[in-house]
Protein backbone atom coordinates (compact mmCIF):
# COMPACT_ATOMS: atom_id res chain seq x y z
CA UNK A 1 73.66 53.79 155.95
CA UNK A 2 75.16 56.06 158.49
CA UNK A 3 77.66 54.50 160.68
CA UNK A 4 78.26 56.23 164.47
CA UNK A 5 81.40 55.42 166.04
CA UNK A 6 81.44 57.63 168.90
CA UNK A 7 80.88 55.21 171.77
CA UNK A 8 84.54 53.60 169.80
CA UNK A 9 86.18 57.07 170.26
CA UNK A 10 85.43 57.64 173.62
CA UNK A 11 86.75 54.57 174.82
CA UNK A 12 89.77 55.07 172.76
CA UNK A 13 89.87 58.75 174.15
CA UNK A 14 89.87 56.90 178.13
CA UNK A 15 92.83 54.83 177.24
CA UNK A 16 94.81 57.77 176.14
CA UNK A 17 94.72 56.42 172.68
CA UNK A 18 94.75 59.60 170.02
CA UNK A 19 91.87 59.63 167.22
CA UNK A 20 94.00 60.02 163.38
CA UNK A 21 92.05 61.25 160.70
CA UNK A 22 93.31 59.46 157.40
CA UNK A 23 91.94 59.59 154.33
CA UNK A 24 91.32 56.20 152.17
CA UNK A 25 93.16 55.85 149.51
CA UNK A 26 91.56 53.86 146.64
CA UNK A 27 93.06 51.79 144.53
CA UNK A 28 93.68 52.82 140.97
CA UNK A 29 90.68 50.29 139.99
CA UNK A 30 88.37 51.04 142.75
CA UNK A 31 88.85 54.87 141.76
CA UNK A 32 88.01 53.82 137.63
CA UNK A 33 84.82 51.90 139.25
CA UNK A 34 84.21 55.33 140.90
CA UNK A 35 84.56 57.47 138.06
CA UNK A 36 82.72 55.29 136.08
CA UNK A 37 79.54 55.16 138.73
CA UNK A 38 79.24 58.70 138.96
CA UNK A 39 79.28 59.43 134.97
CA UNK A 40 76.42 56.69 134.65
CA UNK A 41 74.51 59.61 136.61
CA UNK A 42 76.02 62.53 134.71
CA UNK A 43 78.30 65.07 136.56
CA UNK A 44 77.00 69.08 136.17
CA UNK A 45 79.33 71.46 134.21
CA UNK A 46 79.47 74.90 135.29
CA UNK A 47 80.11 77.74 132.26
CA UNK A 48 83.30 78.49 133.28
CA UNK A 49 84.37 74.47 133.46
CA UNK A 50 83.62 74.18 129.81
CA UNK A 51 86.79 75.38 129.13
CA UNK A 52 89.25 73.06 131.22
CA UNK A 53 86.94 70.05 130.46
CA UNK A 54 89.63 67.64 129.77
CA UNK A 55 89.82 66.05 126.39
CA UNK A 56 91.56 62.75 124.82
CA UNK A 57 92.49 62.51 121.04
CA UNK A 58 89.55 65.35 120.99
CA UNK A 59 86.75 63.33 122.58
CA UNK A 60 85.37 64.76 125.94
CA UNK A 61 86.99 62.90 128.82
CA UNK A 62 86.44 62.95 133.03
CA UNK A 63 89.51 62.22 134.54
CA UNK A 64 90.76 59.61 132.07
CA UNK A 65 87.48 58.34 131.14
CA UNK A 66 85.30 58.56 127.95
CA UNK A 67 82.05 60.97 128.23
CA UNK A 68 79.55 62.87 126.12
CA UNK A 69 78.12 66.26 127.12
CA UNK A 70 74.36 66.85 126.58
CA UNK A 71 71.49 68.86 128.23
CA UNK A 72 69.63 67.40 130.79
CA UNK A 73 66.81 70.11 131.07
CA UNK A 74 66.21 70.72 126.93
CA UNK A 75 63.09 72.81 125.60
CA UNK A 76 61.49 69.61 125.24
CA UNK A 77 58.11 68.31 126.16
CA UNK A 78 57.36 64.52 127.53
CA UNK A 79 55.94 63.19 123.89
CA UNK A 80 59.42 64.25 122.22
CA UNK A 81 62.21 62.52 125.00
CA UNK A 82 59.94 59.93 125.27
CA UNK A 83 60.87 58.82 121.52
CA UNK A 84 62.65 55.09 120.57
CA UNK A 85 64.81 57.17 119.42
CA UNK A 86 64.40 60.59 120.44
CA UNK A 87 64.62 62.02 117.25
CA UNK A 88 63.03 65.31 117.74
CA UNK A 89 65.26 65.79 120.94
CA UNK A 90 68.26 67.65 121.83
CA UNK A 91 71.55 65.63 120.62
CA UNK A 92 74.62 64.33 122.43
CA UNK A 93 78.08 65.34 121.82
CA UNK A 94 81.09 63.34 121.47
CA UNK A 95 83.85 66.41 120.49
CA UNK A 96 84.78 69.50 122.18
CA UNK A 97 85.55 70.60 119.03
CA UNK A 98 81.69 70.57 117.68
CA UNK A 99 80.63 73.76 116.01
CA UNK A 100 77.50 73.45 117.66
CA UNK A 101 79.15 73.09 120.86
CA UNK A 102 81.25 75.90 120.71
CA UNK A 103 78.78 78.35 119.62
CA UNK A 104 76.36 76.89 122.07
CA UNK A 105 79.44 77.88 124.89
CA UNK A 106 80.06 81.15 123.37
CA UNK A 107 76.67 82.39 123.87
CA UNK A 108 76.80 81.56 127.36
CA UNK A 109 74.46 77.90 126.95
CA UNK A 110 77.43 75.70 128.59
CA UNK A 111 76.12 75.64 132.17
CA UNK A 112 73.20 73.92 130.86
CA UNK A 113 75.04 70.46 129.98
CA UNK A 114 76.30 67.44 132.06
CA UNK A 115 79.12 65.22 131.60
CA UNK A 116 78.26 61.49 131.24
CA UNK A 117 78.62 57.94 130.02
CA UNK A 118 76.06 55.45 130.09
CA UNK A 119 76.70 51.60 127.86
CA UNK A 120 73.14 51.63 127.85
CA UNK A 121 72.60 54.79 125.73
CA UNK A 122 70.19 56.47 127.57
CA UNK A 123 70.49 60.07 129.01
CA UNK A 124 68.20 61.27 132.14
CA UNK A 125 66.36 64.19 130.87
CA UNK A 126 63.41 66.44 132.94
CA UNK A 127 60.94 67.33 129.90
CA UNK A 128 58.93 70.78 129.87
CA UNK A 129 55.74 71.35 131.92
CA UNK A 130 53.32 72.14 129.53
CA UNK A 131 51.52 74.15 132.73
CA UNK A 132 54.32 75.92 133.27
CA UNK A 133 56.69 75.78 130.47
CA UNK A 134 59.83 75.29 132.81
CA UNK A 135 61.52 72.18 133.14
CA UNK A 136 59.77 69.37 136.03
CA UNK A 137 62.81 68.53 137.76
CA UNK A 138 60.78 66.22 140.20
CA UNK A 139 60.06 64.14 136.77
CA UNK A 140 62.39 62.26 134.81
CA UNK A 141 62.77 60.53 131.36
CA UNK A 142 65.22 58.02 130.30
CA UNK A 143 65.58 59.33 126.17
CA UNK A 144 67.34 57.69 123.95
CA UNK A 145 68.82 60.96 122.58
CA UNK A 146 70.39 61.20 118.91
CA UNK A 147 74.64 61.30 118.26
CA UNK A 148 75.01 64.88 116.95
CA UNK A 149 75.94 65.12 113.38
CA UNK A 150 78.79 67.58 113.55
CA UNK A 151 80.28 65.52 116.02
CA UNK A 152 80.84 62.55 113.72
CA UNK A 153 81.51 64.56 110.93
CA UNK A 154 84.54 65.81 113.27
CA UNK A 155 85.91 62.28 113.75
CA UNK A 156 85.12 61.16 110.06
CA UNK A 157 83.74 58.02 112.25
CA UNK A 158 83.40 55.22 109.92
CA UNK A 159 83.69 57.48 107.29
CA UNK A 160 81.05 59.84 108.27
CA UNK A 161 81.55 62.95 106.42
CA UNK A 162 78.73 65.68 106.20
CA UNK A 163 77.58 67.08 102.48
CA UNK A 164 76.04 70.23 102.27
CA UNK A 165 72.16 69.87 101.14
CA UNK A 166 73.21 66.16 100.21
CA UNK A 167 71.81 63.14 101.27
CA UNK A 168 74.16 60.34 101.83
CA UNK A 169 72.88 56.96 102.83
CA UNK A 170 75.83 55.41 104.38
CA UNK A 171 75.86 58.35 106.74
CA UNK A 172 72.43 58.39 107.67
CA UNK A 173 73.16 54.65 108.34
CA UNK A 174 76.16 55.47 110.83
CA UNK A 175 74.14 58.06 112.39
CA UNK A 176 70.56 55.86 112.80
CA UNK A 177 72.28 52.55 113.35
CA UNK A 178 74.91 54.90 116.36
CA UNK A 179 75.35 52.49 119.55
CA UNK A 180 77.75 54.20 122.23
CA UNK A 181 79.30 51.10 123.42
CA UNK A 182 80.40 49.93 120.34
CA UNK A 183 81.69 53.69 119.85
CA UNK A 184 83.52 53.49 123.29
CA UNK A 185 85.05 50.73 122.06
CA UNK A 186 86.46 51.86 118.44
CA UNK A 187 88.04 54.59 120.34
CA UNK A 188 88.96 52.76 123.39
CA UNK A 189 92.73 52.28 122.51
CA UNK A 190 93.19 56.70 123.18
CA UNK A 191 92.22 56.27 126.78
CA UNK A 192 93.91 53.36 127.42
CA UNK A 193 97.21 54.79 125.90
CA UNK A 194 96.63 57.77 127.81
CA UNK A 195 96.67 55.79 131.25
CA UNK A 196 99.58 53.60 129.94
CA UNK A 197 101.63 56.93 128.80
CA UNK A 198 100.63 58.53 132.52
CA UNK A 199 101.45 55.28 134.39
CA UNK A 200 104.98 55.48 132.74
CA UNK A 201 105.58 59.15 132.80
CA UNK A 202 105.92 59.65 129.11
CA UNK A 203 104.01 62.21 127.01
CA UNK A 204 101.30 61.38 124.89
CA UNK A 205 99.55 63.94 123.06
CA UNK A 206 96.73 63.44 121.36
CA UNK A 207 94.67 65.81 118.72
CA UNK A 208 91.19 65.13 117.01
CA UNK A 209 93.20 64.75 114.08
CA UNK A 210 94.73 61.46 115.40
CA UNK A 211 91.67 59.87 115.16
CA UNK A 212 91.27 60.41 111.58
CA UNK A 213 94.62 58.92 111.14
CA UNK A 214 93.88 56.17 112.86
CA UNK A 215 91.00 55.94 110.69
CA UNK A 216 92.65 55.70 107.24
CA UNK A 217 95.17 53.48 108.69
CA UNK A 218 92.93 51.07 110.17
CA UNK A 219 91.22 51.20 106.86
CA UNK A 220 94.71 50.25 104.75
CA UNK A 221 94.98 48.06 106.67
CA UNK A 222 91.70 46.22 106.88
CA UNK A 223 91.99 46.03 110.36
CA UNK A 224 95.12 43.96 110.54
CA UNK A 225 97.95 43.98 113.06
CA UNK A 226 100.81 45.11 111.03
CA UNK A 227 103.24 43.37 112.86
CA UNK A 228 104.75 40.68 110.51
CA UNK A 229 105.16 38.10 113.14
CA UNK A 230 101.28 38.52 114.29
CA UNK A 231 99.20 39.77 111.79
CA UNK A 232 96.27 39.62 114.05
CA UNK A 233 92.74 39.84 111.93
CA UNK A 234 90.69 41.88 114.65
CA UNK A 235 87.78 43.89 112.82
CA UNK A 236 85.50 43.21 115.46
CA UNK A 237 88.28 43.78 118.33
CA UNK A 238 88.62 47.29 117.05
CA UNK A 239 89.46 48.45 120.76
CA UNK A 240 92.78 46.13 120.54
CA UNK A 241 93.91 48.31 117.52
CA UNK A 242 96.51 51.18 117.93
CA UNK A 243 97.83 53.58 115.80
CA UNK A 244 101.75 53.16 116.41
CA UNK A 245 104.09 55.10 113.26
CA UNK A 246 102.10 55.80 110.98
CA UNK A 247 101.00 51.71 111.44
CA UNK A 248 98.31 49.62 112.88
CA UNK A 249 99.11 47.36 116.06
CA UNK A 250 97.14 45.00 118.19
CA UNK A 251 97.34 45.48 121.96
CA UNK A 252 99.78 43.05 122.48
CA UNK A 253 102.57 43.88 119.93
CA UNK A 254 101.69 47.82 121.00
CA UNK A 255 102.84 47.46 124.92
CA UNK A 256 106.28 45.86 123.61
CA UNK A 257 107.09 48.80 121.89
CA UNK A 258 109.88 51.32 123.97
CA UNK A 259 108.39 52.32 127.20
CA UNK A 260 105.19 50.41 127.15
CA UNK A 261 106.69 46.61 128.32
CA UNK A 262 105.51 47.59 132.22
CA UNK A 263 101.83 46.80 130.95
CA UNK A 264 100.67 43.59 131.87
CA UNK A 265 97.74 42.43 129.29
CA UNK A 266 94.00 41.23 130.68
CA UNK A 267 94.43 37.16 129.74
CA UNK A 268 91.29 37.56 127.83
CA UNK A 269 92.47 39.81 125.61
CA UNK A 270 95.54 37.45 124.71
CA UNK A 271 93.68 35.23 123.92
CA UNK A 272 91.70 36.75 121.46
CA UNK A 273 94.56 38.16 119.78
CA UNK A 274 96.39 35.05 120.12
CA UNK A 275 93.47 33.25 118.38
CA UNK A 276 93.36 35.83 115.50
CA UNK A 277 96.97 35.21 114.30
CA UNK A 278 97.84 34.06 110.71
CA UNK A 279 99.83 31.11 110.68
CA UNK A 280 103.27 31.54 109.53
């Protein structure tokens, strides 16, 4: 809705009143909300932003927030996106790193992707006219598009590890049974020490290969806080699970460490830790 306040201005203007131009500032959650609105509709990528898209712990990030990167206008016809799952489509990445994806950007293919996150794992796609053979951008499909495999292998997620003319069962497990919120969520402790490290003006950096830590570490230890006074079982709360020196912490043992005590913890999430704790 457009809004006209002209008839305001001129009055103002009569009472010798002078017009500021301000711009609203949003609050740090309203501006998250934001972020998070305009990924659900998945942000264009020029070639030349390929290279200063931002990344956290190696996973493809819009200003602090978790995204993928896929093609929205693939060589695909209706019959192929319109798969439950698409598994004849184009895949999704997860990693700037992705050998696909950086071969894909060095022969000049970047410009063709788009930045987004949507919980409900579908990506807005415009199939091939078979009339025409170029993409119907006045038509398109909701796919349920595929995690690409290169991409997991990357982040050894759940233990995904590629094998050369191999099949492996509990891979092609990880990689049928993918669900992006629940993937969002095992990594979800990198972005929200990367907002906790900014709020606080400390450094925080993160590689690809700190996942993979945080990985075996989780795995020792059977996704446990390692705090002796907590102790917190949390192997479905893996987004409350940090990777702190060389040891696992839940949220709430994580922001008392040095530097972190300004965070102020959801009460929810308190709770559930609270409620996971071994007696002692």
């Amino acid at each position: 809705m457009t809004i006209n306040f002209s008839k305001l201005d001129n009055v103002i203007d009569k009472m010798g009143g002078k017009l500021v131009s301000k711009t609203i500032e949003l609050s740090g959650e309203e501006e998250t909300l934001l972020i998070k609105s305009q990924l659900k509709k998945g942000i264009e990528i020029e070639h030349y932003d390929f290279d200063s898209t931002e990344t956290i712990a190696g996973m493809l990030s819009y200003k602090g927030e978790h995204c993928f990167l896929y093609i929205d206008e693939p060589k695909r016809f209706e019959e192929v996106l319109t798969q439950k799952p698409a598994i004849d489509a184009q895949r999704f990445h997860l990693v700037k790193e992705c050998l696909k994806l950086q071969d894909m950007h060095n022969k000049g293919f970047s410009g063709r992707y788009k930045l987004i996150n949507n919980p409900e794992g579908y990506f807005p796609c415009h199939p091939l006219d078979p009339k025409t053979g170029k993409n119907n951008k006045n038509k398109t499909i909701y796919s349920q598009l595929m995690a690409c495999k290169q991409c997991l292998d990357k982040l050894s997620y759940k233990g995904y590890k590629l094998e050369k003319n191999r099949y492996n069962q509990k891979n092609d497990n990880i990689w049928k049974n993918f669900n992006i919120e629940e993937f969002c969520n095992y990594y979800q402790p990198f972005f929200f020490e990367e907002k906790l490290y900014n709020a606080n003006n400390q450094k925080n950096v993160n590689s690809i290969e700190k996942c993979m830590e945080r990985e075996e570490a989780l795995q020792r230890a059977n996704f446990t806080c390692q705090e002796n006074t907590c102790n917190a079982e949390l192997p479905d709360h893996p987004e409350f699970l940090h990777l702190y020196k060389k040891k696992i912490l839940c949220t709430a043992c994580f922001v008392r460490q040095a530097g972190n005590e300004k965070h102020k913890l959801k009460f929810t999430t308190q709770m559930i830790i609270m409620s996971r704790r071994k007696k002692h």
